[in-house]
Protein backbone atom coordinates (compact mmCIF):
# COMPACT_ATOMS: atom_id res chain seq x y z
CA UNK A 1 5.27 -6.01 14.25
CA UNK A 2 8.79 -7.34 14.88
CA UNK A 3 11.87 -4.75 15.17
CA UNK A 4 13.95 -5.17 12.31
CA UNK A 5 16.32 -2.28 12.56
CA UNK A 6 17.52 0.22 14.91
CA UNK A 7 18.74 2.94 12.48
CA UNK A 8 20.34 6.37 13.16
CA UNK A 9 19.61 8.69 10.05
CA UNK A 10 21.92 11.69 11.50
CA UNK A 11 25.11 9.14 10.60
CA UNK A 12 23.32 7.17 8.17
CA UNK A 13 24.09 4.17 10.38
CA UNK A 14 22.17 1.11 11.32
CA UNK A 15 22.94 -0.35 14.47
CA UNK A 16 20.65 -2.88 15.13
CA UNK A 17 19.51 -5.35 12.26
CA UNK A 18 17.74 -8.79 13.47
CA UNK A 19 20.16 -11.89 12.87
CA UNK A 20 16.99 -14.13 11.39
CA UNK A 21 16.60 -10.94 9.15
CA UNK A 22 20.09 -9.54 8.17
CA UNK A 23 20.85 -9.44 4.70
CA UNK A 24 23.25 -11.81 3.38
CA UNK A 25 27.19 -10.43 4.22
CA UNK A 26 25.84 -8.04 5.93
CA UNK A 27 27.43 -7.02 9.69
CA UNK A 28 26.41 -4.92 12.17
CA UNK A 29 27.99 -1.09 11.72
CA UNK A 30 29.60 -2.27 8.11
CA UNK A 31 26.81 -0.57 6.09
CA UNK A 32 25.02 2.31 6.34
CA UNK A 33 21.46 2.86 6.64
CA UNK A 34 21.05 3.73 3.02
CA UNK A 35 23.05 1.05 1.39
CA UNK A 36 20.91 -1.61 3.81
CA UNK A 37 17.57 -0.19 2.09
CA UNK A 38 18.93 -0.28 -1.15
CA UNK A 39 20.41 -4.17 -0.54
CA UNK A 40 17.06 -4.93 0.81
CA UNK A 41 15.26 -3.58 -2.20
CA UNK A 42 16.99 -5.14 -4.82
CA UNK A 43 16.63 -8.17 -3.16
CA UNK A 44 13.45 -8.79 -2.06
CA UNK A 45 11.25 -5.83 -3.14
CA UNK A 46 8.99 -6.37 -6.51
CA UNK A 47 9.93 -4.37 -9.53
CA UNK A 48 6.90 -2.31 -9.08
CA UNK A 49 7.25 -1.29 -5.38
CA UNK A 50 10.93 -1.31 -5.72
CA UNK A 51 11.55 2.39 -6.11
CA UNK A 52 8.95 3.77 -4.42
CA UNK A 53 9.93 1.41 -1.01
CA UNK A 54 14.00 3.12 -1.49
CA UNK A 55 12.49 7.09 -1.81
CA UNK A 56 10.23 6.24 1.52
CA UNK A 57 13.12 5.02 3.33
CA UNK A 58 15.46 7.57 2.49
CA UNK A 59 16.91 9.25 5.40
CA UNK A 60 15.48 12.64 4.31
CA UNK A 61 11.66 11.55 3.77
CA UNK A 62 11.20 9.78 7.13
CA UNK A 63 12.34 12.92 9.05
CA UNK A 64 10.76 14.77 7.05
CA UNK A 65 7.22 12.89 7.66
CA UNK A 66 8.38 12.03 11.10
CA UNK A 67 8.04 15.57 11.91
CA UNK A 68 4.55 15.75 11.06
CA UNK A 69 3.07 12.18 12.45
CA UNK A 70 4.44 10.23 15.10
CA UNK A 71 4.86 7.15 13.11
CA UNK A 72 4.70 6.05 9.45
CA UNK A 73 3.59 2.94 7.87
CA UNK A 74 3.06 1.80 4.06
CA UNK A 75 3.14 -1.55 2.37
CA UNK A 76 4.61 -3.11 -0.76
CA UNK A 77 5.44 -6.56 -2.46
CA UNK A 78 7.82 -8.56 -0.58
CA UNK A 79 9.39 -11.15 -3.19
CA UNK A 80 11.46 -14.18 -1.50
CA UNK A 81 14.46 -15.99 -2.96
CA UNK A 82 12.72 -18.93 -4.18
CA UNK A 83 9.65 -16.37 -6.26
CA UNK A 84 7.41 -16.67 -3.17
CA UNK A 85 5.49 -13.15 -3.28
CA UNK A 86 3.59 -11.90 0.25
CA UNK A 87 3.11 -8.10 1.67
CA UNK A 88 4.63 -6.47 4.02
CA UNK A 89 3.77 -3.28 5.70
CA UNK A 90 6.92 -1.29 7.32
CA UNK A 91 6.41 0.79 10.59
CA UNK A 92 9.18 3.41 11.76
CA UNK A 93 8.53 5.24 14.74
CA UNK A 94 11.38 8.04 15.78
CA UNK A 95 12.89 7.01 19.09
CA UNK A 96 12.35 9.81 21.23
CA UNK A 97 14.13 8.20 23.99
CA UNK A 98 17.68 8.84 22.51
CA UNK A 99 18.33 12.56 22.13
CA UNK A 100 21.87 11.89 20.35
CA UNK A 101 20.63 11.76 16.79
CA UNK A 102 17.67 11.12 14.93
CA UNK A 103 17.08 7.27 15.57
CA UNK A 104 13.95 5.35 14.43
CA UNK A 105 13.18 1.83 15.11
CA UNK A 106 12.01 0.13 11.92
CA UNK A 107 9.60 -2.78 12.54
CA UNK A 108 7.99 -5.22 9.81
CA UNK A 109 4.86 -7.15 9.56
CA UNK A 110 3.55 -9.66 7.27
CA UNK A 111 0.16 -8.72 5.83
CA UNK A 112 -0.50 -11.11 2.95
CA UNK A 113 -3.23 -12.43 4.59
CA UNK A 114 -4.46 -8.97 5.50
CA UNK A 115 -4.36 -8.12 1.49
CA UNK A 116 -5.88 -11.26 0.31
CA UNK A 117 -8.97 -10.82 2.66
CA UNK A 118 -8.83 -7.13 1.40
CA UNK A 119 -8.83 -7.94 -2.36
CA UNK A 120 -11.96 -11.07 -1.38
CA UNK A 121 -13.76 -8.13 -0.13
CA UNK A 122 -13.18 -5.81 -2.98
CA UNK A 123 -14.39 -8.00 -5.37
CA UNK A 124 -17.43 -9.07 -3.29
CA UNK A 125 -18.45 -5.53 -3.38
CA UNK A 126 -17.54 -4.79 -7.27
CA UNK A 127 -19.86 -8.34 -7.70
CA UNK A 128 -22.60 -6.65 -5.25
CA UNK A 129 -22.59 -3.34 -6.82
CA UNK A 130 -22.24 -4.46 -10.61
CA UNK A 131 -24.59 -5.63 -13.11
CA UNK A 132 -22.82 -9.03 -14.30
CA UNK A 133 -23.32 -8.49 -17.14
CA UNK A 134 -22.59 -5.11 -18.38
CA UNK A 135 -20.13 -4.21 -15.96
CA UNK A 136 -22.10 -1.26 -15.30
CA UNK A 137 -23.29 0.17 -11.48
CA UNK A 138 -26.53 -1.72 -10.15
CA UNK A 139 -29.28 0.15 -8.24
CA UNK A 140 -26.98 -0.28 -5.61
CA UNK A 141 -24.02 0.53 -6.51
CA UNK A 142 -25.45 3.75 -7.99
CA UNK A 143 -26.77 4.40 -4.72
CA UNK A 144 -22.85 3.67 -2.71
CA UNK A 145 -21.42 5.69 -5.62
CA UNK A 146 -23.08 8.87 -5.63
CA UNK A 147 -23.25 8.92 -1.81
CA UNK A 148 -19.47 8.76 -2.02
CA UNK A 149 -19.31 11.62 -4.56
CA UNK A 150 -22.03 13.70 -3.33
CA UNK A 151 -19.54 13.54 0.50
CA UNK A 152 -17.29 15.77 -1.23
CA UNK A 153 -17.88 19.62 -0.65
CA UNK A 154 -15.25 21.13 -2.15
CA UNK A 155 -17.32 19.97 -5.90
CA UNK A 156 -19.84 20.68 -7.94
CA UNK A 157 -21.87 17.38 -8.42
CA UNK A 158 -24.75 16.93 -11.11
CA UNK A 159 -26.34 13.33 -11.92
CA UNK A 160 -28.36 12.87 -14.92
CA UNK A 161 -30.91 10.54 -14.16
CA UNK A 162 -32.43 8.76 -17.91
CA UNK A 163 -35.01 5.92 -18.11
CA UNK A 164 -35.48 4.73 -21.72
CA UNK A 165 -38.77 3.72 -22.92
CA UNK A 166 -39.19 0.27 -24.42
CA UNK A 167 -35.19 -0.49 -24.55
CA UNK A 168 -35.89 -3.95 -23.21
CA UNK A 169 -36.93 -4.62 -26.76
CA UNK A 170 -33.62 -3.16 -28.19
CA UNK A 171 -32.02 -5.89 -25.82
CA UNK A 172 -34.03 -9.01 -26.93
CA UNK A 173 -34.36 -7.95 -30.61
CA UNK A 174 -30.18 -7.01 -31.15
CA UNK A 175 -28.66 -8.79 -27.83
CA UNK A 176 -27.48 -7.42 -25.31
CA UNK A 177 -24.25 -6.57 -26.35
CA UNK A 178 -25.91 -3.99 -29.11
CA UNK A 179 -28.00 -2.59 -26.34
């Protein structure tokens, strides 16, 4: 992770911004914290993470969750200028060093690598646990599935269990697709 901002959500003020990172007219103590985030959304956040990445780095949400874990972290769709789209996960720790206002250091990583090996794997497993064909859980897949399921306590689990007689010749006398 590389700091990005040093923000202090008591004045809505950011106070430290990276010059590789600042955001276009942007100068040091001319914005607040809030207007940044919202610049930086519209700019280079997809449509789709857009605002969900503006309500997680409103002033209120991160002290509100920074109360309860020591740091946060999510990801969303980066979009550059020229349509280039990556990931980036955001990490904002509270600075407990400072006891004049509720500071957090904001640091960003790029994880499009991290989400492409991710997705690779996903689909390796939906290909190992799938029938090709139908679409439909393999023995295996059956198997990873109900285990997952059956981990949960809190419900009531049932699995119906039905072997058809003969439907291999529904298959090869109507296709597949019929059976």
């Amino acid at each position: 992770f590389k700091t990005i901002a040093y923000a202090n959500l008591d004045n809505d003020m950011v106070e430290f911004y990276r010059e590789d990172e600042k955001l276009g007219d942007w100068q040091e103590g001319s914005k607040s914290f809030s207007q940044t985030v919202a610049v930086y959304a519209d700019r280079f956040v997809s449509d789709k993470n857009r605002a969900e990445f503006k309500y997680l780095l409103s002033s209120e949400v991160i002290k509100r969750k920074l109360e309860k874990h020591n740091v946060i972290r999510f990801e969303y769709e980066f979009k550059s200028p020229d349509g280039e789209v990556t990931y980036y996960e955001e990490k904002i720790k509270k600075d407990t060093t400072n006891d004049t206002g509720f500071y957090v250091i904001i640091g960003t990583k790029d994880i499009g690598q991290e989400v492409k090996m991710r997705n690779e794997l996903k689909h390796a497993l939906d290909m190992a646990y799938t029938d090709s064909l139908t679409g439909l859980y393999n023995q295996q897949g059956l198997a990873y599935k109900c285990s997952e399921i059956l981990k949960d306590r809190n419900v009531q689990n049932s699995l119906v269990f039905m072997d058809l007689d003969n439907f291999k010749m529904v298959n090869d006398m109507y296709g597949h697709a019929m059976g």
